[in-house]
Protein backbone atom coordinates (compact mmCIF):
# COMPACT_ATOMS: atom_id res chain seq x y z
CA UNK A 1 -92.63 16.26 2.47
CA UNK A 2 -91.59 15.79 -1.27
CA UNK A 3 -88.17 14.66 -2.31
CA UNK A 4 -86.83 18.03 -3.02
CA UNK A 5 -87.75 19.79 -0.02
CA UNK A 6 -86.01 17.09 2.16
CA UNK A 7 -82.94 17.35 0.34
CA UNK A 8 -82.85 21.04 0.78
CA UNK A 9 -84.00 20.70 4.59
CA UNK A 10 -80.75 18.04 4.78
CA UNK A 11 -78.23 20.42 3.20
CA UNK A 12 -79.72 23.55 4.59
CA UNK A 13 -79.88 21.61 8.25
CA UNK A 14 -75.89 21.13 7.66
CA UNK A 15 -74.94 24.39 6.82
CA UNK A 16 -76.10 25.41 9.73
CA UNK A 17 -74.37 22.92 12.03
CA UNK A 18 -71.01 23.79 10.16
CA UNK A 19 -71.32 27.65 10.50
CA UNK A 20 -72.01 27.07 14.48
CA UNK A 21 -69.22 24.47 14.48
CA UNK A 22 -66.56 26.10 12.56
CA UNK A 23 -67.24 29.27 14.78
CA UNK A 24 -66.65 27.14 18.13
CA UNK A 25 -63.21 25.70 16.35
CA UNK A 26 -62.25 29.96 15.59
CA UNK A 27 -63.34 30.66 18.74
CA UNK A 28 -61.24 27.94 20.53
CA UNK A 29 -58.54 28.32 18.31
CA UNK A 30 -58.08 31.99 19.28
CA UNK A 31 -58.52 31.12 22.62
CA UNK A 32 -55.25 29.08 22.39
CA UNK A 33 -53.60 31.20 20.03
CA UNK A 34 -53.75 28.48 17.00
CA UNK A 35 -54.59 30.29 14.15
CA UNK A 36 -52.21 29.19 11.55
CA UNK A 37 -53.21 25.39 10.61
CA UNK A 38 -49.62 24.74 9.64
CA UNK A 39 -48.09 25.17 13.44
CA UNK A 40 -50.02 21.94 14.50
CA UNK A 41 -51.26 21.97 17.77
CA UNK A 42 -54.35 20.93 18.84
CA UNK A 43 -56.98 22.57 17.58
CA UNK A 44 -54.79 24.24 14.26
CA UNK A 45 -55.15 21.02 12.90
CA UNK A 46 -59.21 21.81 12.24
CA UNK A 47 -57.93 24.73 10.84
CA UNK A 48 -56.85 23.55 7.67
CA UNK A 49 -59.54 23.10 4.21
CA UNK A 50 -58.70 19.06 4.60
CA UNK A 51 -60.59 19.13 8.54
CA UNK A 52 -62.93 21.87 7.51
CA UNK A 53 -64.55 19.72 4.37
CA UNK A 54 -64.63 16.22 7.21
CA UNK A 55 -65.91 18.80 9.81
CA UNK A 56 -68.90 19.55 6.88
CA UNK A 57 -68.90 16.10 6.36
CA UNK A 58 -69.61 15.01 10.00
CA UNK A 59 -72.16 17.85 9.77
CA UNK A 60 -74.04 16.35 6.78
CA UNK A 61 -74.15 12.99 8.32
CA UNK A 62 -75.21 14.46 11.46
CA UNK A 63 -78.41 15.98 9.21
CA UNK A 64 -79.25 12.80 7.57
CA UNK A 65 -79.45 11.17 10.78
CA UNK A 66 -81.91 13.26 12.30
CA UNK A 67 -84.51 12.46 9.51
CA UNK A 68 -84.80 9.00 11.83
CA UNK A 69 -86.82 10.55 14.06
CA UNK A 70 -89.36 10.35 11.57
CA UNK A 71 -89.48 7.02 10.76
CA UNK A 72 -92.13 5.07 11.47
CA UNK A 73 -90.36 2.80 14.28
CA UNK A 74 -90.31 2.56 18.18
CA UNK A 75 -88.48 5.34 19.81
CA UNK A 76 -85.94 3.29 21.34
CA UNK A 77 -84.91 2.17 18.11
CA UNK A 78 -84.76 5.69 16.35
CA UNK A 79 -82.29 6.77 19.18
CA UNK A 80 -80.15 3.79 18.86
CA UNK A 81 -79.75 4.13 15.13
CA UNK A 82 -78.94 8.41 15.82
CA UNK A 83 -76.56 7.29 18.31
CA UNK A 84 -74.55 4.90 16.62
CA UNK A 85 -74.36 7.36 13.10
CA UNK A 86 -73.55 9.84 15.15
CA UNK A 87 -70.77 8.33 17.06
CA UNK A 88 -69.48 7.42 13.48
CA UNK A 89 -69.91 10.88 12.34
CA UNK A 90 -68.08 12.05 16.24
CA UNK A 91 -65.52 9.77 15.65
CA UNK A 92 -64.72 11.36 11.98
CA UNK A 93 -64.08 14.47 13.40
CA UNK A 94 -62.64 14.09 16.79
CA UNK A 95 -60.33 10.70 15.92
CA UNK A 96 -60.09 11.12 12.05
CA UNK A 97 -59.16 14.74 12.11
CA UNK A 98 -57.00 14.74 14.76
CA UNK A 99 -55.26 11.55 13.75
CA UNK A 100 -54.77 9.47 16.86
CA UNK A 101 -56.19 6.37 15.27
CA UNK A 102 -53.24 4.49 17.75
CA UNK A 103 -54.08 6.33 20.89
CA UNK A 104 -56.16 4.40 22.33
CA UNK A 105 -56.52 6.00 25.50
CA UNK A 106 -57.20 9.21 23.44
CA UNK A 107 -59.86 7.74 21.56
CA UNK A 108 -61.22 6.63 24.94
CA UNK A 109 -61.86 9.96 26.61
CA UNK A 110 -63.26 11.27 23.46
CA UNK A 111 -65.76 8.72 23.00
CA UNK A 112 -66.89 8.89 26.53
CA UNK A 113 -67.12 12.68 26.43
CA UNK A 114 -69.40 12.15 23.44
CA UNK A 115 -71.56 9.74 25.71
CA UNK A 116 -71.93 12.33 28.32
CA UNK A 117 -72.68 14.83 25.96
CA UNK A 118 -74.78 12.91 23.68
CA UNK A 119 -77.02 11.21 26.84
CA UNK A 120 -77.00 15.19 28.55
CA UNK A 121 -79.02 16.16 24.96
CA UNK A 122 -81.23 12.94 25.05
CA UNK A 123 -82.06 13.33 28.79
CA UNK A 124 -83.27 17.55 27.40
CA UNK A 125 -85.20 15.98 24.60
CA UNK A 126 -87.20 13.57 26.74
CA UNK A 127 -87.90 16.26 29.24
CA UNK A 128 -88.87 18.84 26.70
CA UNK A 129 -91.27 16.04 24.76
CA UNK A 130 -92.64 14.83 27.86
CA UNK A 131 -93.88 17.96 28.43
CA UNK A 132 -95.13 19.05 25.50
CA UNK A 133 -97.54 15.59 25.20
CA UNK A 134 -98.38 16.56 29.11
CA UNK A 135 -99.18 19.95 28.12
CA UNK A 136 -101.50 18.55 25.43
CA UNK A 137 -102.99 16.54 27.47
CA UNK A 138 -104.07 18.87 29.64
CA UNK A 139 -105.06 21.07 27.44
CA UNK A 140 -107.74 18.45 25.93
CA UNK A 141 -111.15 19.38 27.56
CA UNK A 142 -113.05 16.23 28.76
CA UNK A 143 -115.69 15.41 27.10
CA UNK A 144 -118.13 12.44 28.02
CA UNK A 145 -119.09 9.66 25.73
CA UNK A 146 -121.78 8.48 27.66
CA UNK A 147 -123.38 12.08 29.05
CA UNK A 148 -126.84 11.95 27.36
CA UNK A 149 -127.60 8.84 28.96
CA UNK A 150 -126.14 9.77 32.93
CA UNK A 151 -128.24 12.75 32.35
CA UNK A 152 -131.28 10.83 31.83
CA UNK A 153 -130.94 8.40 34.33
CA UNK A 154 -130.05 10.94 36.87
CA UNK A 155 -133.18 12.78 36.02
CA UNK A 156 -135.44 9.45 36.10
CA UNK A 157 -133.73 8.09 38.55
């Protein structure tokens, strides 16, 4: 994949994330009545053009990060590096936005809920690549290396 293509694939990648994510923030926000960013509250603080551009932000990073799973390294290691640049890119929008850089028990929960959530999507994507390679597998027809000469010695033998 050239250059240019990537680079579209990145930013086109975190569009999409944003639209989806600023929908669940409207959808949340009218759930709790928190429409005008200026009345604080929870979730009218991601309201505002300041939280939408880190909420984009978070986005972008979160579509530069998945171009690791296509580097050329050991699984374990591609996962790691996701997982911490997404926690950094988590943390942007769930401790940044929010401000409760001195709430430490705040910034606790929220980390742990990413955990959960992040380990939940890992556990899917293992499952759903296992069994695509097992589906491959099986659909491989056997084919024997060493038939010509069973056959022989079968019929000599």
């Amino acid at each position: 994949m050239n250059l240019r293509k990537r680079i579209w694939k990145i930013i086109s990648d975190a569009c999409v994330y944003f639209t989806v994510a600023e929908f669940f923030v409207l959808f949340v926000a009218t759930g709790f009545s928190e429409l005008d960013p200026e009345a604080g509250g929870g979730v009218g603080k991601y309201l505002s053009l300041g939280a939408a551009a880190l909420l984009f932000l978070g986005c972008f990073l979160l579509s530069l990060l998945n171009l690791t799973f296509r580097l050329d390294l050991s699984s374990s290691l591609r996962v790691l590096i996701h997982f911490i640049g997404t926690t950094v890119a988590y943390s942007l929008v769930f401790i940044v936005i929010p401000g409760v850089y001195n709430d430490f028990g705040a910034i606790f929960v929220r980390l742990g809920v990413f955990v959960i959530i992040y380990a939940v999507g890992l556990l899917i994507g293992v499952i759903v690549t296992s069994s695509k390679r097992n589906h491959r597998a099986d659909s491989i027809e056997y084919e024997s290396q060493f038939g010509e000469f069973f056959d022989k010695k079968n019929r000599n033998g």
